[in-house]
Protein backbone atom coordinates (compact mmCIF):
# COMPACT_ATOMS: atom_id res chain seq x y z
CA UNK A 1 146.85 138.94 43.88
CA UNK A 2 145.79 139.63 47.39
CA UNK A 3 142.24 139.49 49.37
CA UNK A 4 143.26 141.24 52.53
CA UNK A 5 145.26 144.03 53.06
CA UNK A 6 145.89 145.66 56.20
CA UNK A 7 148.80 148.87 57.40
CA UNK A 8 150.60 149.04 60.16
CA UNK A 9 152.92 150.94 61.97
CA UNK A 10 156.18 148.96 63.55
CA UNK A 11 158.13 150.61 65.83
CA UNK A 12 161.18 148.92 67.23
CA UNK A 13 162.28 149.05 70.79
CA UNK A 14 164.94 150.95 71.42
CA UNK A 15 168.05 150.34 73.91
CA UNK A 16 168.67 151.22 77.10
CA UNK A 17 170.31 154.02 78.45
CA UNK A 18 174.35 152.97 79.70
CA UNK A 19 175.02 153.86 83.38
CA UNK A 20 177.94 156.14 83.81
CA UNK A 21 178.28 155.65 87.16
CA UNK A 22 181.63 154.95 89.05
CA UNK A 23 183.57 154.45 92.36
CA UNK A 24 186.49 156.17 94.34
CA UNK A 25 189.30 153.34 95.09
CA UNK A 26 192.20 154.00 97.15
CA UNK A 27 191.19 157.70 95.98
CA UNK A 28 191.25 156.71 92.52
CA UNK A 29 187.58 156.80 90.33
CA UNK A 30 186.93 153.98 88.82
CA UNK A 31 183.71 153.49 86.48
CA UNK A 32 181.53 150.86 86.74
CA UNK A 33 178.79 151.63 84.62
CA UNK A 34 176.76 148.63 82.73
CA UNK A 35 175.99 149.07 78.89
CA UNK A 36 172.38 149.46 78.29
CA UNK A 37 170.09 146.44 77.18
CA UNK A 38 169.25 146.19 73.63
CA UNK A 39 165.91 147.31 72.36
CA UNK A 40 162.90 144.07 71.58
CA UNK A 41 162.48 142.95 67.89
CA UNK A 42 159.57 142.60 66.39
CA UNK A 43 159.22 139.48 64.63
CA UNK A 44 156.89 138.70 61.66
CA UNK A 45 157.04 134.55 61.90
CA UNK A 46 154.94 132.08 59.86
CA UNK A 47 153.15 128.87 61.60
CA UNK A 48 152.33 125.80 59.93
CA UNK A 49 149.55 125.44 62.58
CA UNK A 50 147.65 128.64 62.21
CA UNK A 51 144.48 129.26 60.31
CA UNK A 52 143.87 132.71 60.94
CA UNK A 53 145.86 136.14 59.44
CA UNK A 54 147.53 136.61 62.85
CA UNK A 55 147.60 138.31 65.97
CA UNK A 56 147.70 141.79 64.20
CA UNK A 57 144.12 142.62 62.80
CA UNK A 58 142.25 145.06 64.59
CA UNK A 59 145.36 147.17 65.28
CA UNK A 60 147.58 150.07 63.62
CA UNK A 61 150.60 150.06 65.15
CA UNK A 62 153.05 147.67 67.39
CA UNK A 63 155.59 149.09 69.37
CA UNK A 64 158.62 147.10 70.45
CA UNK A 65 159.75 146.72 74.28
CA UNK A 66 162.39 148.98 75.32
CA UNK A 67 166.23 147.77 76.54
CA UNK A 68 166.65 148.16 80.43
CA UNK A 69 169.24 150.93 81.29
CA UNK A 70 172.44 149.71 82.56
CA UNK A 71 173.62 150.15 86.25
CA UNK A 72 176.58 150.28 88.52
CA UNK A 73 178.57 147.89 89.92
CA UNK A 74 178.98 146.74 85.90
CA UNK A 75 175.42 145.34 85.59
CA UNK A 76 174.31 145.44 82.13
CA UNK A 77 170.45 146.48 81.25
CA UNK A 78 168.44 143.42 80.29
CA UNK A 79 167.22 143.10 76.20
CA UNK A 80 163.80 143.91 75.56
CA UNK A 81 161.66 141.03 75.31
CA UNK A 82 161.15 140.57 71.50
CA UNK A 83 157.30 140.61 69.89
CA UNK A 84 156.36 137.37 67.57
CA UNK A 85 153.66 137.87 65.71
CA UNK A 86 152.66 134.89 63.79
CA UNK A 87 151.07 134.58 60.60
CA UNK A 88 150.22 131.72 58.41
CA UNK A 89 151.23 130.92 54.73
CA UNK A 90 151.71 133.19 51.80
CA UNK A 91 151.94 137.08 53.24
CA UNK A 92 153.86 139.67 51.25
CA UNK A 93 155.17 142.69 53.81
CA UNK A 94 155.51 145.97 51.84
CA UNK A 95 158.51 147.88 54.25
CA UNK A 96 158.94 151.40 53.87
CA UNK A 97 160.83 152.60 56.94
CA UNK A 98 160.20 156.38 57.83
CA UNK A 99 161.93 158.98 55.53
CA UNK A 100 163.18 156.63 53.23
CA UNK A 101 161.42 156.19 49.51
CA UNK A 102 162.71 152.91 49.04
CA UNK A 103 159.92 149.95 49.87
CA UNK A 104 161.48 146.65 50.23
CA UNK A 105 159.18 143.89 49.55
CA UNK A 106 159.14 140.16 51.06
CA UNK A 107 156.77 137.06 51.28
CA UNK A 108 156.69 134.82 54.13
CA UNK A 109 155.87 131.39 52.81
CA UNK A 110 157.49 127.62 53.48
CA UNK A 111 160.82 129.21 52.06
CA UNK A 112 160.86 132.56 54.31
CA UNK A 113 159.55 131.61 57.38
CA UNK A 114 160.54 134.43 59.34
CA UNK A 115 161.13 138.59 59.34
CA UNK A 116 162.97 140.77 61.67
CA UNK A 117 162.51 144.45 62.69
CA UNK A 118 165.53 144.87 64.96
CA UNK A 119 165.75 146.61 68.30
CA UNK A 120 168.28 149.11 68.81
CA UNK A 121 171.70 148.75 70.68
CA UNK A 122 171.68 150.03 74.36
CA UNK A 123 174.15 152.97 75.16
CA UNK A 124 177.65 151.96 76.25
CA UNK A 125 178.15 152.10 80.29
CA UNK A 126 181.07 154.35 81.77
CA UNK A 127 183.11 151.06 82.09
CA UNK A 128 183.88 150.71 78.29
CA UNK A 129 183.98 154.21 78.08
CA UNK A 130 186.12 155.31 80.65
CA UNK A 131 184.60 158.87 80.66
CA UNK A 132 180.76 160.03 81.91
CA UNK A 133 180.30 161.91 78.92
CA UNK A 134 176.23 162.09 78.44
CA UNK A 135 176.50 161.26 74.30
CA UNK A 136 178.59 157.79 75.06
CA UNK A 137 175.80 156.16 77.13
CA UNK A 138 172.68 157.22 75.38
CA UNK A 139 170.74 154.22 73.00
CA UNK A 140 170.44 154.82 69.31
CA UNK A 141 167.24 155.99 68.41
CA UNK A 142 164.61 153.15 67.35
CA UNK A 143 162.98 152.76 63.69
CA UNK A 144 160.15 153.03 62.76
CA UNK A 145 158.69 151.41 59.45
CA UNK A 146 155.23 151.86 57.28
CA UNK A 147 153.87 148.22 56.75
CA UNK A 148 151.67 146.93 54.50
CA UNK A 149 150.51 143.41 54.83
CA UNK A 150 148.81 141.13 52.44
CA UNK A 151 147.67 138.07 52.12
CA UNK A 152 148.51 136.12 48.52
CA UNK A 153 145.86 134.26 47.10
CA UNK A 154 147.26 130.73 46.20
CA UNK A 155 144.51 127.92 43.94
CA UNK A 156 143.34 125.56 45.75
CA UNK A 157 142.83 127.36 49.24
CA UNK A 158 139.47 127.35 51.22
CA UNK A 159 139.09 131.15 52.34
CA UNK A 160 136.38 131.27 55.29
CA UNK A 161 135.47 134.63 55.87
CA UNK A 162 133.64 135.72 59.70
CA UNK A 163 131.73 139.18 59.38
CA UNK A 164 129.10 140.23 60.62
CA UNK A 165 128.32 143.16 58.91
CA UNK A 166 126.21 142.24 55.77
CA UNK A 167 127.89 145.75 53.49
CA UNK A 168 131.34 144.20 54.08
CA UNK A 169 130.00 140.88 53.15
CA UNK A 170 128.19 142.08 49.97
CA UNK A 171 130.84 144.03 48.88
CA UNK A 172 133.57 140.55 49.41
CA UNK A 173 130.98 138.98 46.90
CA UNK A 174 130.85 141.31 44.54
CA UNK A 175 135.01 141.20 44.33
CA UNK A 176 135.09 137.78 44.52
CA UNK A 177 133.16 137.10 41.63
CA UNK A 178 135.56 139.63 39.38
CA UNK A 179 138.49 137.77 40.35
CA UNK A 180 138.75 134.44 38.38
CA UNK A 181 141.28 132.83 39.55
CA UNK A 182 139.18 132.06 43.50
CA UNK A 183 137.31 128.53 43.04
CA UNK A 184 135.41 128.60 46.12
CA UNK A 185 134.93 130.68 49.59
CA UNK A 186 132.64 130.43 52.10
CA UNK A 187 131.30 133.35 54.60
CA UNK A 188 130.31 132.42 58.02
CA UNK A 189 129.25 134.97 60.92
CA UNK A 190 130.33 134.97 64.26
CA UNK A 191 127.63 132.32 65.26
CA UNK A 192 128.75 129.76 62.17
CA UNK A 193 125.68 130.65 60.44
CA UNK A 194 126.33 130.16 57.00
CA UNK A 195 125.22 133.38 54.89
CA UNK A 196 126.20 131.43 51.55
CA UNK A 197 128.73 129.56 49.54
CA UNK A 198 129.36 130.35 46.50
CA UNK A 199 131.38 128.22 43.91
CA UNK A 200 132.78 130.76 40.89
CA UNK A 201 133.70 128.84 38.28
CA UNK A 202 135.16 125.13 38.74
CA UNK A 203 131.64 123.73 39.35
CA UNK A 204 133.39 120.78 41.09
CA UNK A 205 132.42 120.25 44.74
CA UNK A 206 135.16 117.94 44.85
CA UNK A 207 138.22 120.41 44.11
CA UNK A 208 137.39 122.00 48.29
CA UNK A 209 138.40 118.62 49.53
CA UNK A 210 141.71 118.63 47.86
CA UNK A 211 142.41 122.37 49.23
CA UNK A 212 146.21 122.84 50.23
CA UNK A 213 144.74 125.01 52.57
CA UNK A 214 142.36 126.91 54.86
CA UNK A 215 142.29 130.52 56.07
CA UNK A 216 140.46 132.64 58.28
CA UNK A 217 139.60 136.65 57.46
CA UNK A 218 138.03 137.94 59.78
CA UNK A 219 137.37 141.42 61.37
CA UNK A 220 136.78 140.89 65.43
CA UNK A 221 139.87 139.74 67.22
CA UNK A 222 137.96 139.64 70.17
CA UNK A 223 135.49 137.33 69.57
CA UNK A 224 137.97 135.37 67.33
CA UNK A 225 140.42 135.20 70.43
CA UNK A 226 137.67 133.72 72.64
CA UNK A 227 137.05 130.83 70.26
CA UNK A 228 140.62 130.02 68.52
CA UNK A 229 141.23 126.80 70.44
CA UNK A 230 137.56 125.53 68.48
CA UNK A 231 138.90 126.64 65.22
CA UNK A 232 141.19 124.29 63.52
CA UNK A 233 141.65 122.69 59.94
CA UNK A 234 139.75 119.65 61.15
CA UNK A 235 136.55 121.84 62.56
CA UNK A 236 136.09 123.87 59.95
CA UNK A 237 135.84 121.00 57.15
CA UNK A 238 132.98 119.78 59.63
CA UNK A 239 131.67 123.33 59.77
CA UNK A 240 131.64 123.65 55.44
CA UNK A 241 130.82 119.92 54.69
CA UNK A 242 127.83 119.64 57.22
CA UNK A 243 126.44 122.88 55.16
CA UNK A 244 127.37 121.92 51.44
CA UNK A 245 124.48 119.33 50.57
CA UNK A 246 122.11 121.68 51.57
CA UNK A 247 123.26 124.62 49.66
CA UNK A 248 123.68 122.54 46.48
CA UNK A 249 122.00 124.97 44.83
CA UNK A 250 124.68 128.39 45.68
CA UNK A 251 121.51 130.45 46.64
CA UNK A 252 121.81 133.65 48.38
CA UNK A 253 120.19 133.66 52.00
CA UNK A 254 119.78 137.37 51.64
């Protein structure tokens, strides 16, 4: 079962173009063209560290950088540099790449640390292929995939939720409280004023200071990239337990 879901659009960079350049020598032509640079990846990777969904919220599509194109005198085009884009435990990436039915399905988690959407190759230069034909030096055409991302729900996980807006908030509560299996959350706005906390079922106060973990939904990167360095596992325990004795009672505030 999931709690956020978000689509995306990967597109992967694509090679560069191979030079077909050459020389005359002693009235001879000689090519020298470099082989174009291969196209950026885009790299899904998971970090131990992080407490937030990752560096992709707020957006609909990531486009890899391009491969540099080849040159003469046999210089090869430089790679694209590659996009990381790191997550933290227990995402499942639906993959559908365009014009294909097939959707192919993996979790990043302690086991999987790590996906790849792969750059193209660069086109060959005139030096491998001895001839300036256009079709030998172009790049292969990049990918592009349909990605849905979700984040598993695991027991024993602390989900802190930062929203402002109080519809989106009501409506978390209201699925929250039809999914059993969530012992505890807590929803925070972008000021760390607590709107409530609300234990479902395990009635144990207790059971959040054994959590394996703690994540951070949210819906404003920008404000969330302005304060990252003050969020971390230690600050927000201060954040919920300097709350929890006076909200004993799971009241509303609203």
């Amino acid at each position: 079962m999931s709690i956020y879901s978000h689509k995306l659009i990967i597109k992967t960079g694509k090679g560069g173009y191979g030079s077909s350049s050459h020389t005359l020598r002693f009235g001879k032509r000689v090519y020298d063209g470099g082989n174009g640079g291969k196209g950026g990846n885009i790299i899904f990777i998971r970090d131990i560290n992080k407490v937030t969904l990752g560096n992709i919220v707020g957006k609909d599509k990531v486009v890899g950088n391009n491969g540099y194109n080849g040159k003469n005198n046999n210089y090869n085009g430089k790679s694209g540099k590659n996009i990381k884009i790191s997550v933290c435990n227990n995402f499942r990436l639906y993959i559908q790449q365009k014009n294909c039915e097939k959707i192919r399905i993996v979790e990043i988690n302690s086991e999987n640390d790590h996906y790849s959407f792969y750059g193209t190759i660069g086109g060959r230069g005139s030096r491998d292929t001895k001839t300036p034909e256009q079709h030998l030096i172009q790049p292969k055409a990049n990918k592009e995939f349909f990605l849905i991302i979700k984040a598993i729900i695991k027991p024993r996980v602390l989900y802190i939720f930062l929203i402002e807006d109080r519809d989106i908030t009501s409506s978390l509560i209201k699925i929250m409280f039809n999914r059993k299996n969530i012992d505890n959350f807590l929803i925070i706005s972008q000021k760390q004023d607590v709107y409530c906390f609300l234990n479902i079922h395990s009635g144990n106060i207790e059971y959040i200071n054994n959590s394996d973990d703690i994540y951070i939904i949210y819906n404003n990167v920008n404000w969330l990239n302005s304060n990252i360095s003050k969020i971390d596992n230690k600050n927000i325990k201060t954040i919920f337990y300097s709350f929890i004795f006076n909200i004993l009672n799971f009241v509303f505030l609203y």
